[in-house]
C-alpha atoms as a PDB file:
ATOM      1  CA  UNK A   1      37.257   7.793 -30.313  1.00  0.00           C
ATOM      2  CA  UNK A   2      35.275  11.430 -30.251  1.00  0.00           C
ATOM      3  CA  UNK A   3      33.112  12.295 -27.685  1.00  0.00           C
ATOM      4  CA  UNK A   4      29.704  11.398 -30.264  1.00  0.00           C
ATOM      5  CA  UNK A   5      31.523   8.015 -30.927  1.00  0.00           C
ATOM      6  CA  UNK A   6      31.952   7.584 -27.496  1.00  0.00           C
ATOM      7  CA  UNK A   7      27.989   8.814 -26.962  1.00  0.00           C
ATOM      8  CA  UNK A   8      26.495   6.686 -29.620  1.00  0.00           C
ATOM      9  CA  UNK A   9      28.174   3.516 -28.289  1.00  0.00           C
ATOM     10  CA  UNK A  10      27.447   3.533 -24.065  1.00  0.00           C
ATOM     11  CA  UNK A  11      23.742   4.168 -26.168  1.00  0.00           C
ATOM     12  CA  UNK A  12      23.791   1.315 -27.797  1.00  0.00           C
ATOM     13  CA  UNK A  13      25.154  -0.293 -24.996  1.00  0.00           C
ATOM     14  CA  UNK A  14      21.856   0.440 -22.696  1.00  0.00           C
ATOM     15  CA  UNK A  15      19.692   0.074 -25.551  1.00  0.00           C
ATOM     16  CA  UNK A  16      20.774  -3.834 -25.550  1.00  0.00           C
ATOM     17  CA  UNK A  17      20.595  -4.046 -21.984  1.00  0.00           C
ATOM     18  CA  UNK A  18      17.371  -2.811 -21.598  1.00  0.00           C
ATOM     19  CA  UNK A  19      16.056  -5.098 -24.483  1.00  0.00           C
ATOM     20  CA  UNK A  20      17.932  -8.277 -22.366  1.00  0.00           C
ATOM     21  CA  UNK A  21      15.982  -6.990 -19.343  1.00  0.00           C
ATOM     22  CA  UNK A  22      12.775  -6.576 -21.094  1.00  0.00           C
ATOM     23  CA  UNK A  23      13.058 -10.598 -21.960  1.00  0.00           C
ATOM     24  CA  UNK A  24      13.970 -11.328 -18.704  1.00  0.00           C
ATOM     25  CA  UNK A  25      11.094 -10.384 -17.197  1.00  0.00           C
ATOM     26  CA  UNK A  26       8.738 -12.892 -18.013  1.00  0.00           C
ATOM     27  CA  UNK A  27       4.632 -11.943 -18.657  1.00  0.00           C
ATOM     28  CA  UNK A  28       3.037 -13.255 -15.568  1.00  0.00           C
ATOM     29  CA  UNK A  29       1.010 -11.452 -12.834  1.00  0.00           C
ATOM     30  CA  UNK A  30       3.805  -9.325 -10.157  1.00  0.00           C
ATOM     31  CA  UNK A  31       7.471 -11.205  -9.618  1.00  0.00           C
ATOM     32  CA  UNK A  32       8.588 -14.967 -10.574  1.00  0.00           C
ATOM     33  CA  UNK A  33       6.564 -15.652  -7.125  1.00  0.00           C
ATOM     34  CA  UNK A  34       3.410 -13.842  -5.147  1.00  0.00           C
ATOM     35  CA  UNK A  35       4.675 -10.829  -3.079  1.00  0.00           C
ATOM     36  CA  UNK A  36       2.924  -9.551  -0.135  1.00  0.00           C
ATOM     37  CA  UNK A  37       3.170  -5.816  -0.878  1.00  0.00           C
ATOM     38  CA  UNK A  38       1.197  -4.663   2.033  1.00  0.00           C
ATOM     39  CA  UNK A  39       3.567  -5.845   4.073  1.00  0.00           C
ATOM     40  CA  UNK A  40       6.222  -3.222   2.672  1.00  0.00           C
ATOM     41  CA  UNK A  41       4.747  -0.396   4.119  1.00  0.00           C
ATOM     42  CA  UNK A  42       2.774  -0.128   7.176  1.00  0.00           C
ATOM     43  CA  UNK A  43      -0.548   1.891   7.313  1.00  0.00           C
ATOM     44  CA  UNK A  44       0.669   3.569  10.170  1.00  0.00           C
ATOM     45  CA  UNK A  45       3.345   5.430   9.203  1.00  0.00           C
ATOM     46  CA  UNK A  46       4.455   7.881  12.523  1.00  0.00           C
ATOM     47  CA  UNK A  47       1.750  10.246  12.173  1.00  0.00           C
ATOM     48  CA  UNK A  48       0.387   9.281   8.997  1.00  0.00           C
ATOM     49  CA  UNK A  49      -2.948   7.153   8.878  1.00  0.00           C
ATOM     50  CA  UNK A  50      -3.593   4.999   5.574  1.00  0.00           C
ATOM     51  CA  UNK A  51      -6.884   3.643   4.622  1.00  0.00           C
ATOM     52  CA  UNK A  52      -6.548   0.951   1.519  1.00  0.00           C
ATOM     53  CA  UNK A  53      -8.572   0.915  -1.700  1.00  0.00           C
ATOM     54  CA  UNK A  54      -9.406  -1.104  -4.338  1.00  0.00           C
ATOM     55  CA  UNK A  55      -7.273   0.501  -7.900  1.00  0.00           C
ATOM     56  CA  UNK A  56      -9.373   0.897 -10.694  1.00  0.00           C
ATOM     57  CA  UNK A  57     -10.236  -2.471 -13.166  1.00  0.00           C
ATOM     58  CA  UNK A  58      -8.545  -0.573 -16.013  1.00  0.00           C
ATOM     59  CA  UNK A  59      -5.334  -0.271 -14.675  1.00  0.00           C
ATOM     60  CA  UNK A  60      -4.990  -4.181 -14.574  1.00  0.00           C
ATOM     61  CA  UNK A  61      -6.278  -4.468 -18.585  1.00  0.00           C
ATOM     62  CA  UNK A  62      -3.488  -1.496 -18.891  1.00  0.00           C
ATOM     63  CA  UNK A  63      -0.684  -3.350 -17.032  1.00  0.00           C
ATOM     64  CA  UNK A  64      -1.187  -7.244 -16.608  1.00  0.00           C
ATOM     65  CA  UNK A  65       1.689  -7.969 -15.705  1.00  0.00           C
ATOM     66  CA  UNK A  66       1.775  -5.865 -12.812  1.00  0.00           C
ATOM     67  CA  UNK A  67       0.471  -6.024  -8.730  1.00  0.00           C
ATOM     68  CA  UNK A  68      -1.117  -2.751  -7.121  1.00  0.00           C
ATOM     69  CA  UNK A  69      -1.316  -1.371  -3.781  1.00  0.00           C
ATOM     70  CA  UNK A  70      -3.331   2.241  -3.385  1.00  0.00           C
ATOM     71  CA  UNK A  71      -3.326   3.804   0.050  1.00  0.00           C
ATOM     72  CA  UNK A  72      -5.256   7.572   1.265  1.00  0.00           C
ATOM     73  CA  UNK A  73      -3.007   8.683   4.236  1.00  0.00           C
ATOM     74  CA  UNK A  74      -3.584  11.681   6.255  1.00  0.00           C
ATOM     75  CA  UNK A  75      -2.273  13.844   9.095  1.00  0.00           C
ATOM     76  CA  UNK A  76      -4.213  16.639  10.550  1.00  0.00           C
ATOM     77  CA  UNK A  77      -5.956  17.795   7.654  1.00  0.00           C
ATOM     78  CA  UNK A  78      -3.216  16.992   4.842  1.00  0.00           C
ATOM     79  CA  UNK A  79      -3.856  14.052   2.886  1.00  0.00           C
ATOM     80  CA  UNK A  80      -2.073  12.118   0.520  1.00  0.00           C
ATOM     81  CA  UNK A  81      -1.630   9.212  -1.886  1.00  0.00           C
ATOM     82  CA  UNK A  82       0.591   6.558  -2.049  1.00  0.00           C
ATOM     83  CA  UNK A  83       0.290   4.107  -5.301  1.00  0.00           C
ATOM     84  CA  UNK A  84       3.313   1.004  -5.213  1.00  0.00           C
ATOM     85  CA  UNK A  85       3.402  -1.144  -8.586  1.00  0.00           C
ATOM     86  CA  UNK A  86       5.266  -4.375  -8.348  1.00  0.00           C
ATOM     87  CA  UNK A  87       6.572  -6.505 -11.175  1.00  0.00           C
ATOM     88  CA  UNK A  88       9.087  -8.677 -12.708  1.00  0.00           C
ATOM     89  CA  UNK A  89       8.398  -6.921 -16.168  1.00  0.00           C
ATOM     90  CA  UNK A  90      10.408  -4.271 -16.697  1.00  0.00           C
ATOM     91  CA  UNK A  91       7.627  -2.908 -18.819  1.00  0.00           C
ATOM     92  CA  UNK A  92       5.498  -2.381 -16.207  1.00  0.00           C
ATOM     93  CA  UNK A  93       7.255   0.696 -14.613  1.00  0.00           C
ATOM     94  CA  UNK A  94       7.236   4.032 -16.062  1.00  0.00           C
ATOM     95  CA  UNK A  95       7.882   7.509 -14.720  1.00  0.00           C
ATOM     96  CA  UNK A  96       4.903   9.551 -13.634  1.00  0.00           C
ATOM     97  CA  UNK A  97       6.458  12.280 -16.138  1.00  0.00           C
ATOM     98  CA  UNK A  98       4.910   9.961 -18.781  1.00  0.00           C
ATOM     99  CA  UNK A  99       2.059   8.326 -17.516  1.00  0.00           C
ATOM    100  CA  UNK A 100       0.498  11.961 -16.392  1.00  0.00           C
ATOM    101  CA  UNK A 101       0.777  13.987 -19.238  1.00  0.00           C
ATOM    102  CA  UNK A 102      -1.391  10.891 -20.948  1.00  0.00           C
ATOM    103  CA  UNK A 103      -3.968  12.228 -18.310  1.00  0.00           C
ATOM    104  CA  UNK A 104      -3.965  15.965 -19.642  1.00  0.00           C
ATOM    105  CA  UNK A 105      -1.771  16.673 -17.088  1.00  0.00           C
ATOM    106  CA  UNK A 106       1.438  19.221 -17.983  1.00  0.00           C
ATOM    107  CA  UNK A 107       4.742  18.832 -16.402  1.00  0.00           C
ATOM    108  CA  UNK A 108       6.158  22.260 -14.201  1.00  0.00           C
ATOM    109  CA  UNK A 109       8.892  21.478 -12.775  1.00  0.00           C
ATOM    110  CA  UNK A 110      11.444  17.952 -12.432  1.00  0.00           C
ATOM    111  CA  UNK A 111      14.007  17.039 -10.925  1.00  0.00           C
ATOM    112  CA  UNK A 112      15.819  14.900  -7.494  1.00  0.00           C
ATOM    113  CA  UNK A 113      15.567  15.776  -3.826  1.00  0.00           C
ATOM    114  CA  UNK A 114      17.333  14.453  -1.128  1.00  0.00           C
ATOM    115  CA  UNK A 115      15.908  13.738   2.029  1.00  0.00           C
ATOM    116  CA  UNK A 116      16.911  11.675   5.325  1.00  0.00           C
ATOM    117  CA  UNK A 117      16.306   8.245   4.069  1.00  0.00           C
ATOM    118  CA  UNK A 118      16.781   8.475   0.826  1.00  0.00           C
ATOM    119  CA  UNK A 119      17.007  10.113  -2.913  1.00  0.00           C
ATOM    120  CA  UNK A 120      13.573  10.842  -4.550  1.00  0.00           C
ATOM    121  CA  UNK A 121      12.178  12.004  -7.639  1.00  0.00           C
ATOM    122  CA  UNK A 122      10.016  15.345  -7.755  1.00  0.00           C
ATOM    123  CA  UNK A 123       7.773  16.796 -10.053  1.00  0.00           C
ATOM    124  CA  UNK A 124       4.708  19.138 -10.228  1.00  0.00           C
ATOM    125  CA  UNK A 125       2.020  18.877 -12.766  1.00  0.00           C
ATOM    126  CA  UNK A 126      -0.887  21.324 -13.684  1.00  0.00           C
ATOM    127  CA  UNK A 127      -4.101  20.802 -15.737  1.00  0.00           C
ATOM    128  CA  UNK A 128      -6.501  23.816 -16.232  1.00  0.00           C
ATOM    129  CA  UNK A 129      -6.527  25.156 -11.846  1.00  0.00           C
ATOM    130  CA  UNK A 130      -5.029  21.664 -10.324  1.00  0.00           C
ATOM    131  CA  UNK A 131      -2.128  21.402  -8.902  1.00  0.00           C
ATOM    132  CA  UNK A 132      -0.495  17.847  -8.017  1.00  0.00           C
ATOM    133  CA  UNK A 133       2.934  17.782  -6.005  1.00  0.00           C
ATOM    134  CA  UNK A 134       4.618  14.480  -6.888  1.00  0.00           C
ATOM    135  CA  UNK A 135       7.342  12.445  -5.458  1.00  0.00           C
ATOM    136  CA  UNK A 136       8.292   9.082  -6.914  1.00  0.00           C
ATOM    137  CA  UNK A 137      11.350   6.272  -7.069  1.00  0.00           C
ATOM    138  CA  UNK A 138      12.030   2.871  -7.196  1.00  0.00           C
ATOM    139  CA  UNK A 139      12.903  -0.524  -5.624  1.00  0.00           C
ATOM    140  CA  UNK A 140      14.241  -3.394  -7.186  1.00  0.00           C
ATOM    141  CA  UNK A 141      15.624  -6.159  -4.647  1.00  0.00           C
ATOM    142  CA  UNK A 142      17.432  -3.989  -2.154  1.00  0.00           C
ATOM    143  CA  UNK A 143      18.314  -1.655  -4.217  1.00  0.00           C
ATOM    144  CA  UNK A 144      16.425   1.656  -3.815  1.00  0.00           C
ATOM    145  CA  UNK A 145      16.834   4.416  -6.859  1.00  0.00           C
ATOM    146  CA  UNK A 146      15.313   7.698  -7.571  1.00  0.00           C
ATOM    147  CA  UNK A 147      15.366   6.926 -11.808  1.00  0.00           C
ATOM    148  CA  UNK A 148      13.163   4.720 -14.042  1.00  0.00           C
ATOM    149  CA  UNK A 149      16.264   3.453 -16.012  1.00  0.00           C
ATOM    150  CA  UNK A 150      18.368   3.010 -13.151  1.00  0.00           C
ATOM    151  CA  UNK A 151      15.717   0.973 -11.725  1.00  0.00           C
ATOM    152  CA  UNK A 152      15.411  -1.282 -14.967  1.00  0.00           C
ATOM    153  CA  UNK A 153      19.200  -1.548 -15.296  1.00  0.00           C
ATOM    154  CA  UNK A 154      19.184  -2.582 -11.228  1.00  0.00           C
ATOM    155  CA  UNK A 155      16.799  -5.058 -12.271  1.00  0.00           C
ATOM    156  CA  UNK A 156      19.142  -7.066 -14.993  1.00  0.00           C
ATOM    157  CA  UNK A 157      21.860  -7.071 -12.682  1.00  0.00           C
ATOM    158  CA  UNK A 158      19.843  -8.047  -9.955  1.00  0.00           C
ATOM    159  CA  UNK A 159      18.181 -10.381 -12.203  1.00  0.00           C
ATOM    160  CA  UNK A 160      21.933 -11.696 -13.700  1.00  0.00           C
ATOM    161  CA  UNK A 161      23.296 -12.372  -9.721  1.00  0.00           C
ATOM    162  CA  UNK A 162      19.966 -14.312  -9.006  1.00  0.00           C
ATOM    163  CA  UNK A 163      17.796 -12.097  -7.586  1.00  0.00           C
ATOM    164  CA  UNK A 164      14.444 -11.399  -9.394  1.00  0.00           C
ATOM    165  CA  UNK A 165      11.998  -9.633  -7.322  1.00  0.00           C
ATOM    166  CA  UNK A 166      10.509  -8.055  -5.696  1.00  0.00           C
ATOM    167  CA  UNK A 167      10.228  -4.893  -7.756  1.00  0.00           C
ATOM    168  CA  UNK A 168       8.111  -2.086  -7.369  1.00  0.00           C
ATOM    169  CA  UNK A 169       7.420   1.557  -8.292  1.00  0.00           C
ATOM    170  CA  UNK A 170       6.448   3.975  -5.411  1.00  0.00           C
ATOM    171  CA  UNK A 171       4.547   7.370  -6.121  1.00  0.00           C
ATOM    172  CA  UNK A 172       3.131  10.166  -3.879  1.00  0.00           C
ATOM    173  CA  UNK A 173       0.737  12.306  -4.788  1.00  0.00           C
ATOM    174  CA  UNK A 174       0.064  15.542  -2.301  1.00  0.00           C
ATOM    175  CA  UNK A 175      -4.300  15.179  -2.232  1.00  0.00           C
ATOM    176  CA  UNK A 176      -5.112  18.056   0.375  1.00  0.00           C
ATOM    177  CA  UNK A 177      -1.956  20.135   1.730  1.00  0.00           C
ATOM    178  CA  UNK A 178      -4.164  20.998   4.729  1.00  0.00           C
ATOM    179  CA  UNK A 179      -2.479  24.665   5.363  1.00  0.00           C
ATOM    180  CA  UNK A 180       0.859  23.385   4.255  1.00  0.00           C
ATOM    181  CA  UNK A 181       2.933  23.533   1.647  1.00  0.00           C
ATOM    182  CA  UNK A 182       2.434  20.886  -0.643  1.00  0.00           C
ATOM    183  CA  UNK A 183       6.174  19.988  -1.347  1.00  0.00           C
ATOM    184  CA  UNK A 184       6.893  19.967   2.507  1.00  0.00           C
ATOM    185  CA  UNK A 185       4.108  17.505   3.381  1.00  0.00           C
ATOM    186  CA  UNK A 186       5.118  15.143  -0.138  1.00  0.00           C
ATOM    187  CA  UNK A 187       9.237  15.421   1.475  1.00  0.00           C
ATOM    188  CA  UNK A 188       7.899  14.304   4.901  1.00  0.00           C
ATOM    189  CA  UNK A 189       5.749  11.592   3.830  1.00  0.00           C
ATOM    190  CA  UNK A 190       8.049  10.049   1.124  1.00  0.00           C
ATOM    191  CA  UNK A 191      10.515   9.984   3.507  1.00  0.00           C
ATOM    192  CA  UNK A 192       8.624   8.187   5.843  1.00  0.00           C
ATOM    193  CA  UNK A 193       7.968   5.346   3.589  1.00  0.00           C
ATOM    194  CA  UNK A 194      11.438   5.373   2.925  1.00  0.00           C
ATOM    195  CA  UNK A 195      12.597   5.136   6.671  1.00  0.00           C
ATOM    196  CA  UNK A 196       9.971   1.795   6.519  1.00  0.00           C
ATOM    197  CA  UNK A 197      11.895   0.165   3.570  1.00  0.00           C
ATOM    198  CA  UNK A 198      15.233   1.041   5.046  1.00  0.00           C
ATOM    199  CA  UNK A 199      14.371  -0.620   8.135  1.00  0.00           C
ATOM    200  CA  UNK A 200      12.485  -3.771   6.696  1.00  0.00           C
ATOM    201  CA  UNK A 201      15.434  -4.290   4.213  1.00  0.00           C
ATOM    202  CA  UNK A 202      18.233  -3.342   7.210  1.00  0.00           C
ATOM    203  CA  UNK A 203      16.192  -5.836   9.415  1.00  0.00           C
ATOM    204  CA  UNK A 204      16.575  -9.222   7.276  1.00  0.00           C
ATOM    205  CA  UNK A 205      12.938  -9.498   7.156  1.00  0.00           C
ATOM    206  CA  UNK A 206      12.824  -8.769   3.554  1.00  0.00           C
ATOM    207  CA  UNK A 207      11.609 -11.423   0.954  1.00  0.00           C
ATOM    208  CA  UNK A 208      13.997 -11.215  -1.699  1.00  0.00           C
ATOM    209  CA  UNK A 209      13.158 -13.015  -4.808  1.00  0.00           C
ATOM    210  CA  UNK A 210      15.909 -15.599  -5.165  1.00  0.00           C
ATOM    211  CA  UNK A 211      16.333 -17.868  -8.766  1.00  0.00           C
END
């Protein structure tokens, strides 16, 4: 088998998979069962303060399937945002590198970076003189995952060994770098909300979605 053979066939292979997933998770409003998402993450997070808000109407009519938490943190002057989407509908997650651009917003740069607790998307977007620093990644059971697909196939074979939920989407967005630099302060925080999911899914206290 050549190498294209080879290609065309592990693509048809995900294609499938991702379809099976896609019918797995069933239209409904978050996971098979209601999850408590602001019990995830804390809104004291070391030295980060988070204030809650209402999201926008729209982004329900956009995603109905889908629960929303939206959080403002800050620490001495820098501020940012932290937006979690849970679902069982595969459908419901998508990468920031296509929801933004549908906002007139231009990728710079992509890629993954590393940090203490964990593996994390990054990404910079620019629109006319705005700047946005972005980190992002994913959650599906206990299974934490810096890609959209690898999140989608964790979910089938979380879904496939009984586990359904919960799954959610985690973004931050750098608001105000406050004197820093904006990639610094999006490293630091992510990780922070990482270091909470680590320990509430090390501790036995999370909820997993069980069929």
């Amino acid at each position: 088998m050549s190498r294209v053979q080879a290609h065309a066939v592990i693509v048809t292979v995900l294609l499938v998979a991702f379809t099976v997933v896609s019918r797995l998770g069933a239209p409904g409003t978050g996971s098979d069962r209601p999850v408590n998402m602001e019990n995830w993450v804390p809104l004291q997070l070391g030295e980060w303060k988070g204030e809650q808000f209402d999201p926008p109407a729209e982004w329900k009519d956009q995603l109905p399937a889908a629960q929303f938490l939206l959080r403002i943190y800050s620490n001495a002057g820098t501020v940012v945002e932290l937006l979690m989407i849970e679902s069982a509908d595969p459908g419901s997650f998508h990468s920031p590198m296509f929801c933004l651009p549908g906002a007139g917003w231009t990728p710079k740069e992509a890629g993954t970076e590393k940090l203490e607790n964990g593996e994390v998307t990054k990404a910079e977007f620019i629109q006319d003189f705005s700047h946005l620093v972005v980190r992002y990644w994913y959650l599906a059971g206990d299974r934490l995952t810096p890609g959209l697909w690898w999140h989608k196939w964790n979910m089938l074979s979380n879904k496939l060994g009984g586990v359904s939920g919960p799954n959610f989407s985690f973004r931050v967005t750098v608001r105000q770098p406050g004197g820093r630099k904006p990639e610094e302060a999006a490293n630091e925080f992510a990780d922070q909300v990482l270091k909470a999911l680590r320990q509430k899914l090390e501790s036995g206290e999370a909820d997993l979605i069980r069929q």
